[in-house]
C-alpha atoms as a PDB file:
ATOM      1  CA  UNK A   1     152.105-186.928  45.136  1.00  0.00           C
ATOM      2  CA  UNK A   2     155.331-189.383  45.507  1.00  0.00           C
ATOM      3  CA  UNK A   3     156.119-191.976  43.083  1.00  0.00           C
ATOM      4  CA  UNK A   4     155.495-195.495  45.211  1.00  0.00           C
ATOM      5  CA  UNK A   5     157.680-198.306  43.878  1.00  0.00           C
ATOM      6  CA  UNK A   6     157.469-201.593  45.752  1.00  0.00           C
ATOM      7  CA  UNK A   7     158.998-204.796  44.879  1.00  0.00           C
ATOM      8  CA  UNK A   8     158.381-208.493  45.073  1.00  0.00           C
ATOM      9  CA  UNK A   9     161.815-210.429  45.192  1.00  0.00           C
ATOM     10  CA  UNK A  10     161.387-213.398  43.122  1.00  0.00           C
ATOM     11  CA  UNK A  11     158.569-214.194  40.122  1.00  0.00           C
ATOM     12  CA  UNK A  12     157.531-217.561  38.695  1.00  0.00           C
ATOM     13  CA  UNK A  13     159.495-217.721  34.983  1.00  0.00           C
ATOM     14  CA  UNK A  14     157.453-219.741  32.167  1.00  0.00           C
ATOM     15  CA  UNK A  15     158.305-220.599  29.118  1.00  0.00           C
ATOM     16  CA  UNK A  16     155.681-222.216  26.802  1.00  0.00           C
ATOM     17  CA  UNK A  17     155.953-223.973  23.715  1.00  0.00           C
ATOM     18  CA  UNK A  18     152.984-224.340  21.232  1.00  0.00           C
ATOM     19  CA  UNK A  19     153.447-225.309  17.316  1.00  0.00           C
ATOM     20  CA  UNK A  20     157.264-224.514  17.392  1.00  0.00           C
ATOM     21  CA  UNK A  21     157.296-221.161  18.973  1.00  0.00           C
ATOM     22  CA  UNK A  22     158.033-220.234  22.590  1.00  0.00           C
ATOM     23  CA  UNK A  23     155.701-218.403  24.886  1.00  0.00           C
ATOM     24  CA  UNK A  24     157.249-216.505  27.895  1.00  0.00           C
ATOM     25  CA  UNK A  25     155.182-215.278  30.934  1.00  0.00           C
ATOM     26  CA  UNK A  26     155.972-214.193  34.154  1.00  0.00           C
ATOM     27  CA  UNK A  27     154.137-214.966  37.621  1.00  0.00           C
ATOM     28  CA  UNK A  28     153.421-213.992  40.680  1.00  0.00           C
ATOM     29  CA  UNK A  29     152.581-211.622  43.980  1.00  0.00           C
ATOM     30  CA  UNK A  30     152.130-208.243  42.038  1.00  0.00           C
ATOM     31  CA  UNK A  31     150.592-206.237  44.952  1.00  0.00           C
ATOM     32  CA  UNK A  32     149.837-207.123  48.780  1.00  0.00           C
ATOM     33  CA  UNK A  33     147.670-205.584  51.190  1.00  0.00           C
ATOM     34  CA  UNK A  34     147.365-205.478  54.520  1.00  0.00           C
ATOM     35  CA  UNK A  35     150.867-206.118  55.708  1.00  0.00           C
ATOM     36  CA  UNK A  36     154.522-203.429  56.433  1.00  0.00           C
ATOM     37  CA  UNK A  37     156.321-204.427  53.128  1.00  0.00           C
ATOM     38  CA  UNK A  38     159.821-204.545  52.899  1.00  0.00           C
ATOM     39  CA  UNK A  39     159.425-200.750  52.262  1.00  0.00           C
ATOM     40  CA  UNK A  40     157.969-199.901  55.283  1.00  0.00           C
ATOM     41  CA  UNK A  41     154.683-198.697  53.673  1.00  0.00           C
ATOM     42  CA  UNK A  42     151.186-200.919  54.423  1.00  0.00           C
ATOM     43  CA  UNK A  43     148.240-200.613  51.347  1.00  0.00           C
ATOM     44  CA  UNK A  44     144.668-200.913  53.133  1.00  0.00           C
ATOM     45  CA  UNK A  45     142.618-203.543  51.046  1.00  0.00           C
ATOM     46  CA  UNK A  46     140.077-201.393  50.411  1.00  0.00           C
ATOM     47  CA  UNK A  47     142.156-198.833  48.632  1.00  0.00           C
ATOM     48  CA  UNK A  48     144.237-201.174  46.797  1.00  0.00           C
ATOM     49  CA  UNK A  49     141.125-203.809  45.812  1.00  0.00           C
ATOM     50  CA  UNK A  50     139.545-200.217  44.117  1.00  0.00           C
ATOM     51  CA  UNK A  51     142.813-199.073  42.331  1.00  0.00           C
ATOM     52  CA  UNK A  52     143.039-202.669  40.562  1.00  0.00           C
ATOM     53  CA  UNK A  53     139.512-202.702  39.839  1.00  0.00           C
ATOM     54  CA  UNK A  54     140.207-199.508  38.464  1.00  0.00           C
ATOM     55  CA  UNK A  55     143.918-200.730  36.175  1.00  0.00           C
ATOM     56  CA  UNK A  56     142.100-203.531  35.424  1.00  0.00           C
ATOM     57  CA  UNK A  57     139.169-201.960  33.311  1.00  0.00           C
ATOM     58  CA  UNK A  58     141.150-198.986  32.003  1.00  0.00           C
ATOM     59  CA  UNK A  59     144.503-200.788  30.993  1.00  0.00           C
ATOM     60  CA  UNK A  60     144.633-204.618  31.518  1.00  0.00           C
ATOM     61  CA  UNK A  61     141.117-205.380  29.606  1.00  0.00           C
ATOM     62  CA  UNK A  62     142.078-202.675  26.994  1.00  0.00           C
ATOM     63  CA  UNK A  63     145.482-204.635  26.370  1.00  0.00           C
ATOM     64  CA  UNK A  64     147.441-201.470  27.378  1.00  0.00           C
ATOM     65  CA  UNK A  65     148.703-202.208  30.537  1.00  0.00           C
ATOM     66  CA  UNK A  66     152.853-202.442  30.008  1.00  0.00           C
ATOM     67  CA  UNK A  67     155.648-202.929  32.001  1.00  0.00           C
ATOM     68  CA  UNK A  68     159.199-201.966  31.710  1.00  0.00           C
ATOM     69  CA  UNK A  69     162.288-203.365  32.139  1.00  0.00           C
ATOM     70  CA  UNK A  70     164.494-202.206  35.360  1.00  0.00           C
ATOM     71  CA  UNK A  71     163.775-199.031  37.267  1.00  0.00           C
ATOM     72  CA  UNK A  72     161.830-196.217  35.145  1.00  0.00           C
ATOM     73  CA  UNK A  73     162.790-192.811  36.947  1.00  0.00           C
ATOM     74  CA  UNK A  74     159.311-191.278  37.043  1.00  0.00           C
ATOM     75  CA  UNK A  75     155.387-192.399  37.031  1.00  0.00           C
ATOM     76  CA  UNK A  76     155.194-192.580  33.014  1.00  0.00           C
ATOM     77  CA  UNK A  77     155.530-196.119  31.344  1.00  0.00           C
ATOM     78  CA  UNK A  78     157.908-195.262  28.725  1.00  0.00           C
ATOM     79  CA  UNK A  79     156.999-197.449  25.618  1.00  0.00           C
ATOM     80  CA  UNK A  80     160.553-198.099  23.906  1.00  0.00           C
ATOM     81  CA  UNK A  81     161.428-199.336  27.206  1.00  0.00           C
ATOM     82  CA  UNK A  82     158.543-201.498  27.399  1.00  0.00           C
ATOM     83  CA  UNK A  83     159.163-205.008  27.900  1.00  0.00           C
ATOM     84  CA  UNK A  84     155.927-207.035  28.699  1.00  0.00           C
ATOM     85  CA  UNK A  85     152.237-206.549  28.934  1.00  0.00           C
ATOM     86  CA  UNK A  86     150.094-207.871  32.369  1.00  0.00           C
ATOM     87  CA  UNK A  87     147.177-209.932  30.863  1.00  0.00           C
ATOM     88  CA  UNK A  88     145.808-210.563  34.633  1.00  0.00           C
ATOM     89  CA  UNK A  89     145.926-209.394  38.451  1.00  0.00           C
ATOM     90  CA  UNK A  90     143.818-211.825  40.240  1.00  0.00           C
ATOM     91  CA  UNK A  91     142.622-211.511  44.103  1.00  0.00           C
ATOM     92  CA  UNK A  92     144.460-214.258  46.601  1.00  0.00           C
ATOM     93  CA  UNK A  93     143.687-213.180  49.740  1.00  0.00           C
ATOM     94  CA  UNK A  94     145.674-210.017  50.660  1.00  0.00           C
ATOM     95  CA  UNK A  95     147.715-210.411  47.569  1.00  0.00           C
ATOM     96  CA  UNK A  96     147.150-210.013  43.559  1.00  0.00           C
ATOM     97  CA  UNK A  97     148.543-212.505  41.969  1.00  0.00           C
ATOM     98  CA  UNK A  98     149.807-211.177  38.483  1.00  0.00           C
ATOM     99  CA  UNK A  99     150.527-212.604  34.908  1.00  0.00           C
ATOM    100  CA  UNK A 100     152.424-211.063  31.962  1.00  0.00           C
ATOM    101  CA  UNK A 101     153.069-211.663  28.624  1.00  0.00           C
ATOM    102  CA  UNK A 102     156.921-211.170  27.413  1.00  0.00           C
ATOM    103  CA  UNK A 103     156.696-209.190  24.124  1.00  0.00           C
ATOM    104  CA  UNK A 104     158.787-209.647  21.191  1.00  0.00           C
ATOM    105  CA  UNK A 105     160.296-205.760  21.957  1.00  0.00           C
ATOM    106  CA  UNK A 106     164.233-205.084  22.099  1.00  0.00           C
ATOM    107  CA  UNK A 107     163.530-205.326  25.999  1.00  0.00           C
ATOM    108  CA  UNK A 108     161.494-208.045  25.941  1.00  0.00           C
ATOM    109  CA  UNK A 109     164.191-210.027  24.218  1.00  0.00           C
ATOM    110  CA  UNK A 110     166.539-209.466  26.864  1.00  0.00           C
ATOM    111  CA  UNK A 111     163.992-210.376  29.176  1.00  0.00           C
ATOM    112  CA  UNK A 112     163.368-213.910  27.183  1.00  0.00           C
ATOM    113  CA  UNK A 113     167.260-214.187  26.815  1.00  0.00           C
ATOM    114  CA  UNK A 114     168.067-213.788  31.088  1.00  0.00           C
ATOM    115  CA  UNK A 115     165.125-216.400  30.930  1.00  0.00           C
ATOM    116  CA  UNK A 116     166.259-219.177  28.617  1.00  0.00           C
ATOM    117  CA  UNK A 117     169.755-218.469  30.804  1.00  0.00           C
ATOM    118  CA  UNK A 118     167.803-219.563  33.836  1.00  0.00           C
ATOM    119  CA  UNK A 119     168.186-216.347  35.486  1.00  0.00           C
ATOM    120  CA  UNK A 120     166.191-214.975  38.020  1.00  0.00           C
ATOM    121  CA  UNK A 121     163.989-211.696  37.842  1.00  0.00           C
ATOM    122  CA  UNK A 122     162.014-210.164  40.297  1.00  0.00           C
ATOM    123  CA  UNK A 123     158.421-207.976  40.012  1.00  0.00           C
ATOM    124  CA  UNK A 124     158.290-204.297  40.682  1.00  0.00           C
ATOM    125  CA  UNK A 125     155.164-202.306  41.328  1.00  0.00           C
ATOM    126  CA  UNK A 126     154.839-198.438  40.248  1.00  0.00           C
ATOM    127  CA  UNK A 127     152.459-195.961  41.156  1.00  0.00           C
ATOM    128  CA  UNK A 128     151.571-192.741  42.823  1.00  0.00           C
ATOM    129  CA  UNK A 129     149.744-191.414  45.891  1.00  0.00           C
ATOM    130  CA  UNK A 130     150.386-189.771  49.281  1.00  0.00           C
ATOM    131  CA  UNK A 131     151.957-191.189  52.433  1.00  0.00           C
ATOM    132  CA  UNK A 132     151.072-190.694  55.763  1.00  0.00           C
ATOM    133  CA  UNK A 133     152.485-192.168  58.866  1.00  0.00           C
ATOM    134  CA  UNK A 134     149.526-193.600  61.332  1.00  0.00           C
ATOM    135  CA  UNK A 135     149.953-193.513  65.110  1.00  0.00           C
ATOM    136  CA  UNK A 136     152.268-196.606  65.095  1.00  0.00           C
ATOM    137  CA  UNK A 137     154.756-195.114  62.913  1.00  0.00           C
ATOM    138  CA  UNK A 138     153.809-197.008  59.907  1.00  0.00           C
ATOM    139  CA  UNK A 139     153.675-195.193  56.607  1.00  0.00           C
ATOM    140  CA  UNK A 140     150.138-195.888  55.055  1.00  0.00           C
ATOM    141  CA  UNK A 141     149.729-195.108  51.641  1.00  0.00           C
ATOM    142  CA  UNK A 142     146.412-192.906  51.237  1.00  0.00           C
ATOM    143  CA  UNK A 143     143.189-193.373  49.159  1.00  0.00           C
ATOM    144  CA  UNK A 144     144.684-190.894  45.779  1.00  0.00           C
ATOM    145  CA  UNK A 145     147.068-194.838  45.288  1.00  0.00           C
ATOM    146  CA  UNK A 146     146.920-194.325  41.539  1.00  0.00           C
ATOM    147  CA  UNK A 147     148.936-197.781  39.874  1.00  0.00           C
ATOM    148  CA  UNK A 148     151.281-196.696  36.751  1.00  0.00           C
ATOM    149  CA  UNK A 149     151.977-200.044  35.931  1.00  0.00           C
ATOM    150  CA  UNK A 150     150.865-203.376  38.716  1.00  0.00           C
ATOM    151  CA  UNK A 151     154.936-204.532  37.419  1.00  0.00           C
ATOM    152  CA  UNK A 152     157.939-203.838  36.099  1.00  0.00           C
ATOM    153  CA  UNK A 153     160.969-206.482  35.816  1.00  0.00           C
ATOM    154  CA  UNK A 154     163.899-205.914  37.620  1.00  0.00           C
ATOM    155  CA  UNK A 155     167.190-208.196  38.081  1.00  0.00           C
ATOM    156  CA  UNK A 156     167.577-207.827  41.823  1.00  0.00           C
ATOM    157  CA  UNK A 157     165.363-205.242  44.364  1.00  0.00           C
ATOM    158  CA  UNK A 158     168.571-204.966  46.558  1.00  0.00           C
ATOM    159  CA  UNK A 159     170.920-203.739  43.468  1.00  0.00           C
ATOM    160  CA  UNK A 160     172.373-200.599  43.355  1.00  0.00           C
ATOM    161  CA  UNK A 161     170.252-199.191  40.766  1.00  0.00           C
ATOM    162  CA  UNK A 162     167.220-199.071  43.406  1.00  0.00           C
ATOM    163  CA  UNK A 163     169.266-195.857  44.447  1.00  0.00           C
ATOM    164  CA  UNK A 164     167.827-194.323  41.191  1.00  0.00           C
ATOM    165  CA  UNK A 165     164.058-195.311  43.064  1.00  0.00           C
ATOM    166  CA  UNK A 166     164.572-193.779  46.027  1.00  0.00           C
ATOM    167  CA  UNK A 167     165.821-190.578  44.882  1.00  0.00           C
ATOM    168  CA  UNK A 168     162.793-190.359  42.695  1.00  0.00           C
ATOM    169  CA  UNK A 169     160.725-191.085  45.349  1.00  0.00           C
ATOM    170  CA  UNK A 170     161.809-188.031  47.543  1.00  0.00           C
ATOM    171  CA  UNK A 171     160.481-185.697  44.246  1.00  0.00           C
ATOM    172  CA  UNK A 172     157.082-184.167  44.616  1.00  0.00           C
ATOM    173  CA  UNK A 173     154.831-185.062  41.390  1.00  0.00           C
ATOM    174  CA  UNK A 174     151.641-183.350  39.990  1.00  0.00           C
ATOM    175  CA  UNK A 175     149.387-184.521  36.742  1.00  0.00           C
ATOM    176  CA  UNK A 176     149.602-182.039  34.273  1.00  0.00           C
ATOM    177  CA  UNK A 177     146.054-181.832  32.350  1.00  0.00           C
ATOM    178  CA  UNK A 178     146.879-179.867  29.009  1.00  0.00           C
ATOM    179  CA  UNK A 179     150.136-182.191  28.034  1.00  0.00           C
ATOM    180  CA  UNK A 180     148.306-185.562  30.056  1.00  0.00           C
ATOM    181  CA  UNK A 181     151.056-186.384  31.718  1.00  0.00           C
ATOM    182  CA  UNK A 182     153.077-186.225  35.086  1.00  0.00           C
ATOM    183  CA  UNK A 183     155.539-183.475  36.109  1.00  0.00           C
ATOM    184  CA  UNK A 184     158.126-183.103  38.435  1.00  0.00           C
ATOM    185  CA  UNK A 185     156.168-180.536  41.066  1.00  0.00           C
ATOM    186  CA  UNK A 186     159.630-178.365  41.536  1.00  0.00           C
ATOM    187  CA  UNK A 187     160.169-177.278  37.908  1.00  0.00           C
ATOM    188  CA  UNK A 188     156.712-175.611  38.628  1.00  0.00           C
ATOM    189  CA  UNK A 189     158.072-173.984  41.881  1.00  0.00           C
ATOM    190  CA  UNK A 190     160.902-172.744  40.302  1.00  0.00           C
ATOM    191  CA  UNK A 191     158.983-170.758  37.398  1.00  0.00           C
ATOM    192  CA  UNK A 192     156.654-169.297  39.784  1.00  0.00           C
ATOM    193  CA  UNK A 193     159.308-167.934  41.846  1.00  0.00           C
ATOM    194  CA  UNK A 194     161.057-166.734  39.055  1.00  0.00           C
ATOM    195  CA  UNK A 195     157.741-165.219  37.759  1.00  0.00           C
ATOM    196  CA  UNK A 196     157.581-162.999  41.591  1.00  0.00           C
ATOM    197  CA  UNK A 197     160.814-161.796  40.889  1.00  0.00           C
ATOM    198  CA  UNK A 198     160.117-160.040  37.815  1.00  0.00           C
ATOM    199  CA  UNK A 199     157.797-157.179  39.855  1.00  0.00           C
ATOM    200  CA  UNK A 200     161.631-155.881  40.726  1.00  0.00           C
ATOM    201  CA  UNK A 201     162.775-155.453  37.399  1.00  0.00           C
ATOM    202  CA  UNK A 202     162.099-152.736  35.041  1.00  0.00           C
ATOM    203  CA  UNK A 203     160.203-153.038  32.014  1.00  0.00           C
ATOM    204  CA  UNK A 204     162.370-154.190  29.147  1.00  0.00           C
ATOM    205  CA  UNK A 205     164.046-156.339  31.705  1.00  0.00           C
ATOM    206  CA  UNK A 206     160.420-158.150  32.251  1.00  0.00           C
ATOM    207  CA  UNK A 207     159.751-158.591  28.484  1.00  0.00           C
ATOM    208  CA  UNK A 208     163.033-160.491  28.414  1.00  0.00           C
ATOM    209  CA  UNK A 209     162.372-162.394  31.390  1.00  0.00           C
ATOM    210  CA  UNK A 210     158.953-163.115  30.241  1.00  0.00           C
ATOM    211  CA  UNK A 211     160.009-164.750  27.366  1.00  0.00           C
ATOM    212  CA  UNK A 212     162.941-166.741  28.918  1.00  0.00           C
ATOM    213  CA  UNK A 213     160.561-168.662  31.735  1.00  0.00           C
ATOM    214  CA  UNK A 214     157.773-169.357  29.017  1.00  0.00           C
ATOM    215  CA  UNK A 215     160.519-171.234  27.103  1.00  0.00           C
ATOM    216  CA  UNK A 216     161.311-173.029  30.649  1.00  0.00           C
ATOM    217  CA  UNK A 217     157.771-173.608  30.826  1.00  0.00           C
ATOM    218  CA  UNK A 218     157.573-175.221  27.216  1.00  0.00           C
ATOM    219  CA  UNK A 219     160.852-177.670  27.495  1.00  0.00           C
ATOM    220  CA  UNK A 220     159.222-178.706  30.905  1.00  0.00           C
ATOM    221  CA  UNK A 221     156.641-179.629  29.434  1.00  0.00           C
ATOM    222  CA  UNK A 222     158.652-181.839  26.866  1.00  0.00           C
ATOM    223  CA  UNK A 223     160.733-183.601  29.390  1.00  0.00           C
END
């Protein structure tokens, strides 16, 4: 599976003020369906409508559904870089319009500080799923869409730190069951060709190689 980031240029800023204290939310298109993005990539609104259902129940009405702040590297929503919490994705046509909540966090306070400066922030979604290309040469993303989180904030889709997206993109993923969470598919490839190798070595050689990949194996798994 790829990680799928797709971004939404501009987002609604509000700032709230009830009994001396400030609330700050964020607004706007989260996810659209039905139509090439700026990506290149098109989300059928059956498939999309069914993974938001789905983040909806599991994270947004459990209170758990977080966002970061600026362009996470892999599918996992890393929570001291968290910066906000989506409270809503509603259904507006071929779009979900989405809310979030700006949390008091060391993030979030950056993200209230840009916002008090007037500055402008845009929404980026994050997920995973396979892409296939249909016969008009349009990437389609396929029915195992799974949404990490319906937005993260960035500053500007077009910066230079969307290079760090892209590169990520191009890296195979797979959902590791015993540690419940996603891995990066080649560090997998890697120990199992090691692991063929060994049938060429002799014995005390392959007790010393056995030992050296299952210590791969374990700091994979704590990456």
């Amino acid at each position: 599976m790829k990680l799928i980031s797709e971004e939404i240029s501009n987002a609604e800023m509000l700032v709230e003020e009830a009994n001396g204290k400030k609330n700050y939310k964020i607004k706007g298109v989260f996810l659209q369906s039905d139509i090439k993005n700026r990506n290149g990539r098109i989300y059928e609104s059956d498939i999309l409508t069914k993974e938001v259902d789905r983040y909806s129940k599991e994270f947004i009405d459990k209170k758990r559904a977080f966002g970061e702040l600026g362009h996470p590297d892999g599918p996992t929503v890393n929570l001291e870089r968290v910066s906000h919490m989506i409270t809503s994705l509603t259904p507006d046509g071929k779009n979900f319009i989405g809310e979030a909540k700006i949390m008091d966090t060391p993030m979030g306070k950056i993200v209230k500080n840009i916002m008090d400066e007037d500055g402008t922030l845009g929404i980026s979604s994050r997920g995973m799923g396979s892409i296939k290309q249909n016969k008009n040469g349009i990437m389609e993303v396929q029915k195992d869409f799974m949404l990490a989180t319906a937005g993260d904030i960035v500053a500007d889709p077009s910066a230079p730190d969307a290079f760090v997206k892209g590169v990520m993109e191009g890296v195979d993923w797979i959902y590791d069951v015993a540690s419940s969470s996603w891995e990066v598919a080649n560090t997998f490839d890697e120990i199992e060709e090691e692991i063929k190798q060994t049938a060429k070595v002799s014995t005390a050689e392959l007790e010393i190689k056995a030992a050296a990949l299952f210590e791969k194996f374990v700091r994979s798994l704590s990456k």
